[in-house]
Protein backbone atom coordinates (compact mmCIF):
# COMPACT_ATOMS: atom_id res chain seq x y z
CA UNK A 1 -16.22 -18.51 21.81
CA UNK A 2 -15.21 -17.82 18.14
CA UNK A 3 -13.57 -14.34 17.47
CA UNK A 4 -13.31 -12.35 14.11
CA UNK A 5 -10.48 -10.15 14.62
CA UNK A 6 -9.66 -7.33 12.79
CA UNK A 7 -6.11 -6.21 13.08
CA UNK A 8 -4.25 -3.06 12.01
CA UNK A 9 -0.31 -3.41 10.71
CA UNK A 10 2.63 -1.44 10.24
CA UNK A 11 5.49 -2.29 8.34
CA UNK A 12 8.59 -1.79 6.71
CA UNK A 13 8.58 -3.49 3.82
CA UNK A 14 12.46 -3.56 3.06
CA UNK A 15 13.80 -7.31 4.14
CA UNK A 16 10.18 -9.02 3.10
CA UNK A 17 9.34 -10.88 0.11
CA UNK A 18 6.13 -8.96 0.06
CA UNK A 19 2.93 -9.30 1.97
CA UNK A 20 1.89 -12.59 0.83
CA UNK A 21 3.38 -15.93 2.58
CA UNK A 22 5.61 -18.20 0.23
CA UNK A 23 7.81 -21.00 0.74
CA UNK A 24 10.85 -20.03 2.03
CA UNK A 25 10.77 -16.98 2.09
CA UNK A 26 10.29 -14.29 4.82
CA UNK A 27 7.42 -12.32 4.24
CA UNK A 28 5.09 -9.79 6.18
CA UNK A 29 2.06 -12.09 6.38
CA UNK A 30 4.19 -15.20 7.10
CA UNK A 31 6.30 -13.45 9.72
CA UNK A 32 3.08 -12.15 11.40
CA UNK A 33 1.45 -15.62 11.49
CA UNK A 34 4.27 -16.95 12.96
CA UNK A 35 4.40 -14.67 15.84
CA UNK A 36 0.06 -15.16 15.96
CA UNK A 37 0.99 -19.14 16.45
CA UNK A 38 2.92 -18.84 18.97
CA UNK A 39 1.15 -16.64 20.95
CA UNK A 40 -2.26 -17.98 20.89
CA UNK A 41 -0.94 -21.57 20.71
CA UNK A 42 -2.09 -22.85 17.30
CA UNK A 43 -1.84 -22.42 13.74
CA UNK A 44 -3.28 -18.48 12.76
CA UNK A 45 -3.74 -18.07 9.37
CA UNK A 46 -5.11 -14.55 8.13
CA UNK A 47 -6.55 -12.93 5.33
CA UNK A 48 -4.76 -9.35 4.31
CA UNK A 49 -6.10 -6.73 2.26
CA UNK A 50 -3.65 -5.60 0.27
CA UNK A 51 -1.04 -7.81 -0.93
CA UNK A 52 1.99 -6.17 -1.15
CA UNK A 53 5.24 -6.51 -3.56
CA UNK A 54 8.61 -6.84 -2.02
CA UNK A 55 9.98 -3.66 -0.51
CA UNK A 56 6.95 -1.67 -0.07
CA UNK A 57 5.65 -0.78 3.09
CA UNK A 58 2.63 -0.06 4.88
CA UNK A 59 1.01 2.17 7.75
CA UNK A 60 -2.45 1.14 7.93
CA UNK A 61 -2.37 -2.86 6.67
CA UNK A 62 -5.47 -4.67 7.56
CA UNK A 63 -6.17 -8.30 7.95
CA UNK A 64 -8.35 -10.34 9.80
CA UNK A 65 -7.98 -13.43 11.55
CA UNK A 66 -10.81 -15.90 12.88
CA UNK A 67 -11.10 -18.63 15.41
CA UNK A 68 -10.75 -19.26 19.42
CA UNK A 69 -8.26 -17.60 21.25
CA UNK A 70 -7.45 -17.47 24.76
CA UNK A 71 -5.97 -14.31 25.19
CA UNK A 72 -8.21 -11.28 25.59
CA UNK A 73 -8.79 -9.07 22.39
CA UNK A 74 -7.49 -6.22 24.05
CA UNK A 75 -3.55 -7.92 25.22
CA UNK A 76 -2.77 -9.65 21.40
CA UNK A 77 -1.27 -6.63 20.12
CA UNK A 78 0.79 -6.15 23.15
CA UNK A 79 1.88 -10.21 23.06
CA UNK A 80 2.65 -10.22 19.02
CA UNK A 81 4.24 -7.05 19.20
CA UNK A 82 6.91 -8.57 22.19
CA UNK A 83 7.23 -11.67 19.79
CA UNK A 84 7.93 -9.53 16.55
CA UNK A 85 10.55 -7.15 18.68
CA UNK A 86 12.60 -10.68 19.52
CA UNK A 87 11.69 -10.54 23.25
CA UNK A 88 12.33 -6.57 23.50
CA UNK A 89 10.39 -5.41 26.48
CA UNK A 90 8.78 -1.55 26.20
CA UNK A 91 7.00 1.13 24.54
CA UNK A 92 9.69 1.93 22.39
CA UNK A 93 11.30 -1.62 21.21
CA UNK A 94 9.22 -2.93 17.69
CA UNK A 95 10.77 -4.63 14.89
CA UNK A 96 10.39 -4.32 11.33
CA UNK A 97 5.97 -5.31 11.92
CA UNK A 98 4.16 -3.77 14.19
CA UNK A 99 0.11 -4.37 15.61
CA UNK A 100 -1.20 -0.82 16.26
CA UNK A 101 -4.46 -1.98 16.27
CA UNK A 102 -7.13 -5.05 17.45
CA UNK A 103 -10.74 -4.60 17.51
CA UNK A 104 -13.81 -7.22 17.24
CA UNK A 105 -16.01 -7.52 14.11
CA UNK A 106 -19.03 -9.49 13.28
CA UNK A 107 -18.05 -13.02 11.96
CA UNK A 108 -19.07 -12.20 8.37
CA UNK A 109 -16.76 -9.39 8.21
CA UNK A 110 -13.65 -9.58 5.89
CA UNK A 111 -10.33 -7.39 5.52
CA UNK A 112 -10.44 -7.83 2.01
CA UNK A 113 -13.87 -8.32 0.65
CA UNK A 114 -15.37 -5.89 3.03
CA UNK A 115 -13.31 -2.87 1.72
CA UNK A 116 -14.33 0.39 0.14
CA UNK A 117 -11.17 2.20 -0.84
CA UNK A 118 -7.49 2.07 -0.27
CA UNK A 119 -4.93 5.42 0.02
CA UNK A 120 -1.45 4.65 -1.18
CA UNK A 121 1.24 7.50 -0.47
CA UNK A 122 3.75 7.61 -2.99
CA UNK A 123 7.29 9.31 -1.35
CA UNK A 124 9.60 10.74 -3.72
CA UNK A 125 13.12 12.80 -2.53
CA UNK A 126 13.34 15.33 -5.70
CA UNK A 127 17.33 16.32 -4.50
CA UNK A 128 20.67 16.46 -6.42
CA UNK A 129 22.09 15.12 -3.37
CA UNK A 130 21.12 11.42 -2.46
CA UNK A 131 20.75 10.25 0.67
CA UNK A 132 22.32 6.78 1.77
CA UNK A 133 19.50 7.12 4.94
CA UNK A 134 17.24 7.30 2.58
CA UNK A 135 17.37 4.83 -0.14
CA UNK A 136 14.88 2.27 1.37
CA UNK A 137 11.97 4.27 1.64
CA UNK A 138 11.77 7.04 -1.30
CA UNK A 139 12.56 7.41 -5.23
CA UNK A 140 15.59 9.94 -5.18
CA UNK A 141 15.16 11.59 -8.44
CA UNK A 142 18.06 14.15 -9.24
CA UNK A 143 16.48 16.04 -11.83
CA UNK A 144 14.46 18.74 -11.20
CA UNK A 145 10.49 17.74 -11.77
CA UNK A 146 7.94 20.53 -13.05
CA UNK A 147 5.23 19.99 -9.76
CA UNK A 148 2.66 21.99 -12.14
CA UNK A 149 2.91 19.72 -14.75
CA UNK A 150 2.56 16.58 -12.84
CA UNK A 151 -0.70 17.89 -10.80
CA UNK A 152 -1.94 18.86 -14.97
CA UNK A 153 -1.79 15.34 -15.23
CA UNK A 154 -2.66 13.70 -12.27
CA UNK A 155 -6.36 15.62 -13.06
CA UNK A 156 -6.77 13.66 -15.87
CA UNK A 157 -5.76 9.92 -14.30
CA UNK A 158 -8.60 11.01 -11.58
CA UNK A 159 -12.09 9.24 -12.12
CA UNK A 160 -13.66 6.17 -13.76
CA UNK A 161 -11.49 4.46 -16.45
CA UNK A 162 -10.39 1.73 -17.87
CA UNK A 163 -6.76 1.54 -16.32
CA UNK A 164 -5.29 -1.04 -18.38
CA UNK A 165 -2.35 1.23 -19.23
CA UNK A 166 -1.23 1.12 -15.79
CA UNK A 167 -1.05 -2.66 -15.24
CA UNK A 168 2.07 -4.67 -15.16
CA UNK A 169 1.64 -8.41 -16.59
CA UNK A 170 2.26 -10.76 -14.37
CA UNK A 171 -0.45 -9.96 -11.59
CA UNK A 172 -3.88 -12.39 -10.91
CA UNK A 173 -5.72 -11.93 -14.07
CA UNK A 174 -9.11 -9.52 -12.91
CA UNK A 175 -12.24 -9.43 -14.68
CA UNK A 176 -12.05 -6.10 -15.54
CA UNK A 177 -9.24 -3.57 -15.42
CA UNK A 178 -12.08 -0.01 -14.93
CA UNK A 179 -11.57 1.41 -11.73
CA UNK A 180 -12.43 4.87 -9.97
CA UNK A 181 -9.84 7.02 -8.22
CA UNK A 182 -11.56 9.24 -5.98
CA UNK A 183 -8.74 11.49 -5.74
CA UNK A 184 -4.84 12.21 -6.64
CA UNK A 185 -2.95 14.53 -4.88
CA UNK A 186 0.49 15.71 -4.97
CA UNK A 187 2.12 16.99 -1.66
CA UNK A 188 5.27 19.46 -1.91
CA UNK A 189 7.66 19.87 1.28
CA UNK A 190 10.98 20.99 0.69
CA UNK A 191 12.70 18.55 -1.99
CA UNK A 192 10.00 15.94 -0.97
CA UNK A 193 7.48 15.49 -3.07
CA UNK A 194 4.53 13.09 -2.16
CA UNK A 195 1.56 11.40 -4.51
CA UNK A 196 -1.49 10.45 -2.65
CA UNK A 197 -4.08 8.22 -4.80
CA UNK A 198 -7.37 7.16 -3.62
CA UNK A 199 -9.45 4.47 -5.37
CA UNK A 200 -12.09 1.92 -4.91
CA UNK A 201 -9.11 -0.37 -5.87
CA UNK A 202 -5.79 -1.21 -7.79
CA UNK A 203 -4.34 -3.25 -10.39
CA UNK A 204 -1.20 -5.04 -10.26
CA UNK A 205 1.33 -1.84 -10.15
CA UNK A 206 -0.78 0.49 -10.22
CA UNK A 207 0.26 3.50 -8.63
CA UNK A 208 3.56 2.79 -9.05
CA UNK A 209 3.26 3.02 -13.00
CA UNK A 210 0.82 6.08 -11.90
CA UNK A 211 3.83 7.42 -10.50
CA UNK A 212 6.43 6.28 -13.75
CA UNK A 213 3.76 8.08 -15.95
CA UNK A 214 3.56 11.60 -13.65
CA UNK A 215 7.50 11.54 -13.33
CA UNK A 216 7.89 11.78 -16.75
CA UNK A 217 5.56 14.51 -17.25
CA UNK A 218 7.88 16.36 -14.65
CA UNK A 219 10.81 15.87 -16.23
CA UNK A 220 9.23 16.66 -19.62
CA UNK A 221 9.31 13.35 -21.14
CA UNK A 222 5.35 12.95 -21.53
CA UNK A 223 3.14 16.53 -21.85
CA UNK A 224 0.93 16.80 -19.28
CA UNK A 225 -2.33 17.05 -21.84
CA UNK A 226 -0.98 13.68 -23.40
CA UNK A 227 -2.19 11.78 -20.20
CA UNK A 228 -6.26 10.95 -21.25
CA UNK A 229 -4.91 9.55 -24.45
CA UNK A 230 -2.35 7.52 -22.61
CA UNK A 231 -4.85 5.75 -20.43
CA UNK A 232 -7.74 6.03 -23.58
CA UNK A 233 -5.49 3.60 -25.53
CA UNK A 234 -5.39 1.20 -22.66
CA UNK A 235 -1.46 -0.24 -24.28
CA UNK A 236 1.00 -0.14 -21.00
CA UNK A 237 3.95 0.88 -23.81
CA UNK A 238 2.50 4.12 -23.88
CA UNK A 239 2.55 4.74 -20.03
CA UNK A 240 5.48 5.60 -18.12
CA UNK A 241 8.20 3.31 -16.29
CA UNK A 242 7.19 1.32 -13.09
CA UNK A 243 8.52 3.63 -10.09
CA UNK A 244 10.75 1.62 -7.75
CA UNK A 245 8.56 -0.34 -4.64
CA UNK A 246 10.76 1.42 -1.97
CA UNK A 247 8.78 4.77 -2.26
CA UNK A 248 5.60 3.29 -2.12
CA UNK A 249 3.38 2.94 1.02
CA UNK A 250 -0.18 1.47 1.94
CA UNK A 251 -1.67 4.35 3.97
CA UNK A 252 -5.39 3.23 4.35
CA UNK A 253 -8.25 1.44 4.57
CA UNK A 254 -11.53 2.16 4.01
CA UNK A 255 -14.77 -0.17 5.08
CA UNK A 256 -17.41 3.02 4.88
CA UNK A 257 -18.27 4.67 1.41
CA UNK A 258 -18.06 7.91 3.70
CA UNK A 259 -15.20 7.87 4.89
CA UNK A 260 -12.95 7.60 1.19
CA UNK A 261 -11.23 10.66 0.20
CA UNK A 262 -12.92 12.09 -2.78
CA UNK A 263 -15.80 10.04 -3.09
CA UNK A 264 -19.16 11.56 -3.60
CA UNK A 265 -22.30 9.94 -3.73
């Protein structure tokens, strides 16, 4: 009998090309389809939500996959996860994808299409001393950044607009660049600062020119109040720089209205 799966993925996005397959080159949704062949025995294709650049990694990817299989719903995970590890046995062996998650949906379900809201986490290491441990998976920003400032600002990037200041060129043209973020927060621990931005979705770049733009306000490069007119004049020049992908993660997916941070009926 026909299956629509819908699976949940971890990654580190360091050594991929991105999520999306290409041509010779190793990427998180090519990797994972290869080790979805060869478990279930024929060619898996699947359909992610988020696509992904190179080097930015995820907690909560979804994607769903449909078709007969002839392992149980409930052993894939276990099987891929053996096959991405290289044949590591145990709890504690994974490589650089992991399944966390399989469940059934109704056949007209999609990952992509289906979805109400994504949560990106945005890491940033705000430290005159860099870490070499570190480099893959934070911006490490020597400079002290005024957190006050940057939460000014992030107030005014929250809600319905037309985003077209925080687009990079070079993405799939969309029919229109307005989108809602349901909420922005900025996280302090220590020299660790994190940027969490909820929205109903994102363009090419998004929150990592979100992120450009609210650095700068930190380090006093763009006033706070100077935000609103930045995204009212919809030019990208008049944003700030495109933070690097290695601080950037997908954290989740949302199918219910509900469920989205920030979103109120």
């Amino acid at each position: 009998m026909e299956r629509n799966l819908l699976l949940t993925i971890e990654y580190d996005g360091t050594d991929f090309s991105g999520w999306q397959r290409q041509p010779g080159r190793p990427t998180v949704q090519g990797t994972l389809e290869s080790a979805l062949s060869a478990v279930c025995g024929k060619e898996i294709r699947i359909d992610g939500t988020s696509r992904t650049d190179a080097g930015v990694h995820a907690y909560r990817q979804r994607a769903t996959l449909k078709g007969e299989f002839g392992i149980p719903t409930e052993r894939l995970a276990l099987a891929v996860n053996h096959r991405l590890a290289g044949g590591m046995r145990g709890k504690m062996a994974a490589g650089p994808i992991r399944v966390t998650d399989v469940c059934e949906k109704p056949m007209n379900f999609h990952a992509r299409f289906d979805a109400k809201g994504k949560t990106y986490i945005y890491k940033i290491r705000n430290s005159e001393n860099m870490d070499v441990f570190q480099r893959n998976y934070c911006y490490q920003i020597p400079r002290p950044l005024d957190l006050p400032a940057m939460k000014l600002a992030a107030e005014q990037i929250t809600g319905t607009h037309d985003f077209q200041c925080f687009q990079a060129s070079g993405g799939t043209e969309r029919e229109t660049t307005v989108r809602t973020i349901y909420k922005l927060e900025l996280r302090q621990a220590g020299s660790d600062i994190q940027i969490w931005v909820t929205g109903d979705g994102f363009l090419y770049n998004m929150v990592r020119i979100i992120t450009g733009t609210l650095v700068e306000v930190g380090m006093g490069k763009i006033p706070p109040t100077a935000v609103a007119s930045i995204i009212e004049s919809e030019d990208r020049q008049n944003a700030g720089h495109t933070a690097p992908p290695q601080g950037l993660y997908l954290g989740e997916i949302y199918y219910e209205l509900q469920e989205v941070p920030g979103y109120d009926e």
